[in-house]
C-alpha atoms as a PDB file:
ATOM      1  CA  UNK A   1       7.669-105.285  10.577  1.00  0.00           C
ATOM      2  CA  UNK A   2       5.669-106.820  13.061  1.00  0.00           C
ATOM      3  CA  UNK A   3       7.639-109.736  15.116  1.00  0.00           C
ATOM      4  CA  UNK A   4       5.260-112.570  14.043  1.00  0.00           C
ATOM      5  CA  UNK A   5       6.005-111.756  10.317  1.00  0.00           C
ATOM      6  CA  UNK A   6       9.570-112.023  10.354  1.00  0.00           C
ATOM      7  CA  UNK A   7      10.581-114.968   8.035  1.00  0.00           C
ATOM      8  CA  UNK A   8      14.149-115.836   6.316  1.00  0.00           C
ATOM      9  CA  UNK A   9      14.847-118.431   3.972  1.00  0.00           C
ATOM     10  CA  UNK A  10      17.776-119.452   3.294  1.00  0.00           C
ATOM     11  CA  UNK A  11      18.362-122.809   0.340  1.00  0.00           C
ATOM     12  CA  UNK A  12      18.276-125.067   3.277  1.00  0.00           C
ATOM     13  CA  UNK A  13      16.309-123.116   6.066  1.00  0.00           C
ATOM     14  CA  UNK A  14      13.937-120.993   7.451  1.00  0.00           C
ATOM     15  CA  UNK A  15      14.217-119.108  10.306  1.00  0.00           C
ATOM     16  CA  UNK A  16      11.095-117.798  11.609  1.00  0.00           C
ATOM     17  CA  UNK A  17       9.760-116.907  15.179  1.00  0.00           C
ATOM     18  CA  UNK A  18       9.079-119.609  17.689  1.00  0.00           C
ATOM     19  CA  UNK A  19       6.029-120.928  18.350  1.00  0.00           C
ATOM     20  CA  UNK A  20       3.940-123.033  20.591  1.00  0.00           C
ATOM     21  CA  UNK A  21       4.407-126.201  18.533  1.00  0.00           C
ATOM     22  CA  UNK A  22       7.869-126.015  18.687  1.00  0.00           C
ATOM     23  CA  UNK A  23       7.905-126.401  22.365  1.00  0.00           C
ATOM     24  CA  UNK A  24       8.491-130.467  22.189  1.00  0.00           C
ATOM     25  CA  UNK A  25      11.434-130.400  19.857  1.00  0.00           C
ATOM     26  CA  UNK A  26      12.679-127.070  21.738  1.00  0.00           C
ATOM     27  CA  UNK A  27      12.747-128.644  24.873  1.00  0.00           C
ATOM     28  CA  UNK A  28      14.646-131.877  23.289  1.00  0.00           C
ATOM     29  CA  UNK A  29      16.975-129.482  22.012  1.00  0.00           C
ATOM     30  CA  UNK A  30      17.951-127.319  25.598  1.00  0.00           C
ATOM     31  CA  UNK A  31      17.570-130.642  27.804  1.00  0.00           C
ATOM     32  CA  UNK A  32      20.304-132.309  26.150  1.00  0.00           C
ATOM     33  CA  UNK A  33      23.795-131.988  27.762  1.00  0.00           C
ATOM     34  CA  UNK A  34      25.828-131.840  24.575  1.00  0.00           C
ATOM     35  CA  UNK A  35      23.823-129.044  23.674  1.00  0.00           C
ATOM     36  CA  UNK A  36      23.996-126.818  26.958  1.00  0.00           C
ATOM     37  CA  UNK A  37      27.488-128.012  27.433  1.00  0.00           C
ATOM     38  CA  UNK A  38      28.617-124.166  26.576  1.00  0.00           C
ATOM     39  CA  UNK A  39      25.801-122.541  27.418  1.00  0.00           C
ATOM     40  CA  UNK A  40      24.894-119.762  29.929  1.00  0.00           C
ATOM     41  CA  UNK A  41      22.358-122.761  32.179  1.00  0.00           C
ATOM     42  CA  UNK A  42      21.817-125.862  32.340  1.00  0.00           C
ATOM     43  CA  UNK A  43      20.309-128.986  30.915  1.00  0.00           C
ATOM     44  CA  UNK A  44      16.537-127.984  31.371  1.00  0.00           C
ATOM     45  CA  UNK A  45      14.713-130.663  33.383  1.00  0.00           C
ATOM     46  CA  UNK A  46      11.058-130.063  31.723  1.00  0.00           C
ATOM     47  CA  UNK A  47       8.849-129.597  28.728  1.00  0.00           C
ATOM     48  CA  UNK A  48       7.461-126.731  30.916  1.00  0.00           C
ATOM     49  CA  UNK A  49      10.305-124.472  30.559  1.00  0.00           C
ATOM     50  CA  UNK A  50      10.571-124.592  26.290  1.00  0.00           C
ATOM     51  CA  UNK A  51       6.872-123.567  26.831  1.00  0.00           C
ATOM     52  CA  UNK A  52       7.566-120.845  29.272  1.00  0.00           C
ATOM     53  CA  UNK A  53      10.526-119.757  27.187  1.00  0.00           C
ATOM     54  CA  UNK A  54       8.680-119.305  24.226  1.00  0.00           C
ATOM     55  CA  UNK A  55       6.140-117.192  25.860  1.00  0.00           C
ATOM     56  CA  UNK A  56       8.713-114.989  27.232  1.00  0.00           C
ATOM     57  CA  UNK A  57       9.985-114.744  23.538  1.00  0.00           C
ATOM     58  CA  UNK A  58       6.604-113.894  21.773  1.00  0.00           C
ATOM     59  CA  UNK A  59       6.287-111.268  24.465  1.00  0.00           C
ATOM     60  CA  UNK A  60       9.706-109.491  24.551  1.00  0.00           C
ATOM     61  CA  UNK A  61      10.311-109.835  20.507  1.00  0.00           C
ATOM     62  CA  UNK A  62       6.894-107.974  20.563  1.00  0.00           C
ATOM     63  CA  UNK A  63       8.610-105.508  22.891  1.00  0.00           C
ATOM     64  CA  UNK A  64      11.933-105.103  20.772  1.00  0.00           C
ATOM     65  CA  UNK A  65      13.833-105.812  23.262  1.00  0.00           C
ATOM     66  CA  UNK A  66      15.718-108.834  21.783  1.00  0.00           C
ATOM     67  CA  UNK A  67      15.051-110.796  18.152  1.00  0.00           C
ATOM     68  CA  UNK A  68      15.650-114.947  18.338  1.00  0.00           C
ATOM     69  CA  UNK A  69      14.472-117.003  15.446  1.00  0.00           C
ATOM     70  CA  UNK A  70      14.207-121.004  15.113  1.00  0.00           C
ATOM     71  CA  UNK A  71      15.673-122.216  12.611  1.00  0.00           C
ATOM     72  CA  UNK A  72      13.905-124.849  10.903  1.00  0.00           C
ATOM     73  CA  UNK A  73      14.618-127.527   8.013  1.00  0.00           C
ATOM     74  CA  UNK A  74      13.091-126.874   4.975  1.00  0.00           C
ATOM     75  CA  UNK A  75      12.588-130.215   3.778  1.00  0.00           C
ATOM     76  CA  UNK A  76      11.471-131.957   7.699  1.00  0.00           C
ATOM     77  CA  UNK A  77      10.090-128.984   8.739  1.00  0.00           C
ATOM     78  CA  UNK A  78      12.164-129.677  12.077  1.00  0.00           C
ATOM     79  CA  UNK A  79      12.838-127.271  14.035  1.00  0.00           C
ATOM     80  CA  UNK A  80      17.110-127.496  14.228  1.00  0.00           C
ATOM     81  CA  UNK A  81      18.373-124.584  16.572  1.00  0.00           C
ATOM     82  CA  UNK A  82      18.242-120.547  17.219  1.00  0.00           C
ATOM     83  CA  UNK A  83      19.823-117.279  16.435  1.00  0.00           C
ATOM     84  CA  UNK A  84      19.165-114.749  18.511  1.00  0.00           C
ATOM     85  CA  UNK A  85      20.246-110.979  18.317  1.00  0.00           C
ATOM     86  CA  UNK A  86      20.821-109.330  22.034  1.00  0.00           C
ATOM     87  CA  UNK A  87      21.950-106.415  24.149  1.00  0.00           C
ATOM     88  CA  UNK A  88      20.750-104.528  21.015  1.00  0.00           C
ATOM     89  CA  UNK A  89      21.941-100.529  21.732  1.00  0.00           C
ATOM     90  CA  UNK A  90      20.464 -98.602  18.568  1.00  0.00           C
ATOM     91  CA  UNK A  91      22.279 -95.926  19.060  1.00  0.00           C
ATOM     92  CA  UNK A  92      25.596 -97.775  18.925  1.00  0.00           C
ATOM     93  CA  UNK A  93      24.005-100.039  15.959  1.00  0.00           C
ATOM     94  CA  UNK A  94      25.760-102.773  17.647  1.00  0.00           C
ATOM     95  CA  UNK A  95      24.402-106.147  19.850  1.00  0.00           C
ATOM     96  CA  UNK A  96      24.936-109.783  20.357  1.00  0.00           C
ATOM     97  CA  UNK A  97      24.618-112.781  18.991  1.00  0.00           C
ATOM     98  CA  UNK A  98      24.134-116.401  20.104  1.00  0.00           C
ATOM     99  CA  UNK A  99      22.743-119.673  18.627  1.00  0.00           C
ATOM    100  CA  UNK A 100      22.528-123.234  19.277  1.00  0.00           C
ATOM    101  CA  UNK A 101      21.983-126.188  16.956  1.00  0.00           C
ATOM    102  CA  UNK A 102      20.429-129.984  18.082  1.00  0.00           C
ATOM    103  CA  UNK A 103      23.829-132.817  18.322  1.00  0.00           C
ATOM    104  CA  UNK A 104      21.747-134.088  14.966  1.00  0.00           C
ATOM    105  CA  UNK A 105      22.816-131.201  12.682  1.00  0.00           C
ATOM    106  CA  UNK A 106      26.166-130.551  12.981  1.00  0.00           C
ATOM    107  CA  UNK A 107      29.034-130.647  10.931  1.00  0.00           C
ATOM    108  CA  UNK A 108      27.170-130.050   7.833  1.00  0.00           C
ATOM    109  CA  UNK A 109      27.305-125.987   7.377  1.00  0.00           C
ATOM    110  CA  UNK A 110      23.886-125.357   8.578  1.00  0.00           C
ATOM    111  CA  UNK A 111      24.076-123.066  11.459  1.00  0.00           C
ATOM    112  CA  UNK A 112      26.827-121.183   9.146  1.00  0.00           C
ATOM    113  CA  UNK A 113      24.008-120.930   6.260  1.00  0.00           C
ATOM    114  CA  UNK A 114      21.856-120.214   9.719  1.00  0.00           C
ATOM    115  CA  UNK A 115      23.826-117.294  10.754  1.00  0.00           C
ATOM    116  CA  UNK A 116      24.745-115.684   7.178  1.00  0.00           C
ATOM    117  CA  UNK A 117      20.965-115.243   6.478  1.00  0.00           C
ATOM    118  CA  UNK A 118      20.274-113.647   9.888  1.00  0.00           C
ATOM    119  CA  UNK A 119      23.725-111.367  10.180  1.00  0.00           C
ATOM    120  CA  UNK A 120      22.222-110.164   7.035  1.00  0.00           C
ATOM    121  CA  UNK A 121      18.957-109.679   8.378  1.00  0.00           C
ATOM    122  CA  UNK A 122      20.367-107.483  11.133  1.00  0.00           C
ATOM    123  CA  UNK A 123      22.119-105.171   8.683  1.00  0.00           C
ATOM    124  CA  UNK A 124      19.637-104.615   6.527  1.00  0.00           C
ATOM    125  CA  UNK A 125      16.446-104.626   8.837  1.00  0.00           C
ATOM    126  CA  UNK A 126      18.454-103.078  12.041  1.00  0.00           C
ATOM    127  CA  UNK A 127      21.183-101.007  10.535  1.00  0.00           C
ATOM    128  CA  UNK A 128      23.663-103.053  12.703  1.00  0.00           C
ATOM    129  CA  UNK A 129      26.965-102.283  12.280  1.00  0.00           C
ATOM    130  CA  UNK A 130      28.672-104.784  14.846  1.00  0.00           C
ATOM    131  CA  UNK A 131      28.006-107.630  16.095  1.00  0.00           C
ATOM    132  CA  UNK A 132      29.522-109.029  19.394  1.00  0.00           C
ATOM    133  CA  UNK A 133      29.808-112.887  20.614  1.00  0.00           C
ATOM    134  CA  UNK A 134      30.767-114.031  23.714  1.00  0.00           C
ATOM    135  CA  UNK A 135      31.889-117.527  23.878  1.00  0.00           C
ATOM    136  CA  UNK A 136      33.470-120.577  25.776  1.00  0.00           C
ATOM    137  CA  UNK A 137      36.917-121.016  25.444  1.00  0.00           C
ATOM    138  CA  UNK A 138      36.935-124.964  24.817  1.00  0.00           C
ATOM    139  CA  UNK A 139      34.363-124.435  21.896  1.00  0.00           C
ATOM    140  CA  UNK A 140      36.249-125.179  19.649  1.00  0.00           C
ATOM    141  CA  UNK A 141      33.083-125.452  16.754  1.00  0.00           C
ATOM    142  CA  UNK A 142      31.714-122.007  17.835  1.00  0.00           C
ATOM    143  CA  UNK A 143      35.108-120.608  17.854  1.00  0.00           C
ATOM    144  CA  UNK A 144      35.302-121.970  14.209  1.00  0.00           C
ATOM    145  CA  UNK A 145      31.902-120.859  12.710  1.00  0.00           C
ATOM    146  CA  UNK A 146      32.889-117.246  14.087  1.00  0.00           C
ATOM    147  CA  UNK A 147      35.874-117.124  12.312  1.00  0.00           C
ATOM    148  CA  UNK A 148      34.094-118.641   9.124  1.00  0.00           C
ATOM    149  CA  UNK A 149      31.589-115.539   9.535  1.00  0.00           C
ATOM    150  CA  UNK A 150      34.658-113.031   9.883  1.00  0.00           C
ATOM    151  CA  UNK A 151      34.646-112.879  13.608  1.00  0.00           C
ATOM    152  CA  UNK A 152      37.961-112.172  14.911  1.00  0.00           C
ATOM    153  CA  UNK A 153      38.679-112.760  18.891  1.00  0.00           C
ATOM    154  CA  UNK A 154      38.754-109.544  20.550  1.00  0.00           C
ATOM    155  CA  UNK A 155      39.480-110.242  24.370  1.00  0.00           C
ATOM    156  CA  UNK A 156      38.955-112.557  27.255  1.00  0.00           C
ATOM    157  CA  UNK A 157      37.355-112.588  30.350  1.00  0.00           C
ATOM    158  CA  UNK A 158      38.344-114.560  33.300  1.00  0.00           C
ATOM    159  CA  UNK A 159      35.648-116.042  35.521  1.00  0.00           C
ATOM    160  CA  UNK A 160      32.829-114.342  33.746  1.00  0.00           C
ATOM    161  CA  UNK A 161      29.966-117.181  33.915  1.00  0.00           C
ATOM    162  CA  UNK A 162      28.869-119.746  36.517  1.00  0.00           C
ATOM    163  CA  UNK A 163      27.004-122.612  35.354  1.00  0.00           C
ATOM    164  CA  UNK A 164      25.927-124.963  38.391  1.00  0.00           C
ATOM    165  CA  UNK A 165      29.028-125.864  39.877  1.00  0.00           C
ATOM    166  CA  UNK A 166      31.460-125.084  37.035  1.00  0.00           C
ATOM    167  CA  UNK A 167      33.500-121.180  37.096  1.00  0.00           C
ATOM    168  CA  UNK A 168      34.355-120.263  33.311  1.00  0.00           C
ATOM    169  CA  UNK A 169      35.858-117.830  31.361  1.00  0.00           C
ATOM    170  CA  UNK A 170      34.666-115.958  28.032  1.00  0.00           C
ATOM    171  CA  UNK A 171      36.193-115.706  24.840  1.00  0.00           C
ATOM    172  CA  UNK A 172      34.825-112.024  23.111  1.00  0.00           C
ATOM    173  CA  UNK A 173      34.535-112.203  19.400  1.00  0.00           C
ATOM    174  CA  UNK A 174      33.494-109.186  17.371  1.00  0.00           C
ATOM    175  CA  UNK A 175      32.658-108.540  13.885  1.00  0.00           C
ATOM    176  CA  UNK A 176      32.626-105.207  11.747  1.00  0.00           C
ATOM    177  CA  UNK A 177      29.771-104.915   9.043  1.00  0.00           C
ATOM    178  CA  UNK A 178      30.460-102.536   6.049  1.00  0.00           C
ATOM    179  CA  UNK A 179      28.840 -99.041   6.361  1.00  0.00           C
ATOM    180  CA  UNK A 180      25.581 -98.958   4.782  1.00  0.00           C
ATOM    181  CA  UNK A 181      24.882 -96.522   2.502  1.00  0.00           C
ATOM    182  CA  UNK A 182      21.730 -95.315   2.342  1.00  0.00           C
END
C-alpha cells in the first residue's frame, strides 16, 4: 500500500497521512508549550517548520523508513494530534511509537481510540510483534494511556534526552502483540 493511501477510521477519527493543509493547525499544535512539554524539542518558533516537517514526512513515509499519521476529528475535520511508528527493524518485527495530541483534546479517550486503531494497523499491515515507547518520567497521562494499551514499564534511563537547557531521563515501556497466525 502506497503511503498516500493509508487511511484508518476509527468511530471518532481518522488517521490519515499529513498533508500540506494541515501545516497551520500542525504548527499550532508543536508551538505550544503544554504540548512539547515532554517532547524530544522544543516549542517550534514558525509556521515554516510544520511545513518543512511535513515534507520530510511525505518523503521518508514514501521511503519506509518511518509511518506517522494525523489524526483528525471526524465530525470538525480538525486535525487533533499524531501517531507515529519508528526505529522500525523488520526483521525483529518490533519499533516505536510516539504521539501527541493538541491541550484541546484531552481527557476524553481520543488518543487511546487514536492509538488502538493504529497498534492494530501495525500488526496487521507490518507484522509487528512489539512495540516500544520511550517516555518522560513526570508524564503522568502518557504513562497512563500506555498502561491502558497494555504497556508495562520495562526500564529507565538516566540522562537520556536534552531539551534546551533541561537534562532528563526516560521511562521504557514495551508491549507484546499476540503471534499472528498466518
Amino acid at each position: 500500500m502506497r503511503y498516500a493511501d493509508i487511511r484508518v477510521e476509527t468511530e471518532r477519527l481518522i488517521l490519515r497521512p499529513f498533508e500540506m493543509g494541515d501545516a497551520e493547525d500542525w504548527f499550532k499544535i508543536m508551538s505550544s508549550p503544554e504540548v512539547t512539554r515532554y517532547w524530544s524539542h522544543l516549542p517550534w518558533q514558525s509556521r515554516q517548520e510544520a511545513q518543512e516537517d511535513i515534507i520530510q514526512d511525505i518523503t521518508h513515509m514514501e521511503r519506509k523508513e518511518y509511518l506517522r499519521l494525523a489524526v483528525i476529528d471526524k465530525a470538525t475535520h480538525t486535525l487533533m494530534g499524531m501517531c507515529v511508528f519508528f526505529n522500525h527493524y523488520p526483521n525483529s518485527r518490533r519499533g516505536e511509537i510516539g504521539y501527541c495530541l493538541d491541550t484541546i483534546y484531552r481527557g476524553k479517550g481520543m488518543m487511546k481510540e487514536a492509538m488502538v486503531a493504529f497498534i492494530e494497523y501495525l500488526y496487521t499491515h507490518l507484522s509487528v510483534r512489539r512495540l516500544e515507547a520511550d517516555i518522560h518520567p513526570d508524564n503522568k497521562a502518557s504513562a497512563a494511556l500506555l498502561a491502558k494499551l497494555g504497556f508495562e514499564q520495562e526500564g529507565y534511563l538516566k540522562q537520556r534526552w536534552i531539551v534546551g537547557d533541561e537534562v532528563s531521563d526516560s521511562a521504557i515501556f514495551g508491549l507484546l502483540l499476540p503471534t499472528k497466525v498466518e
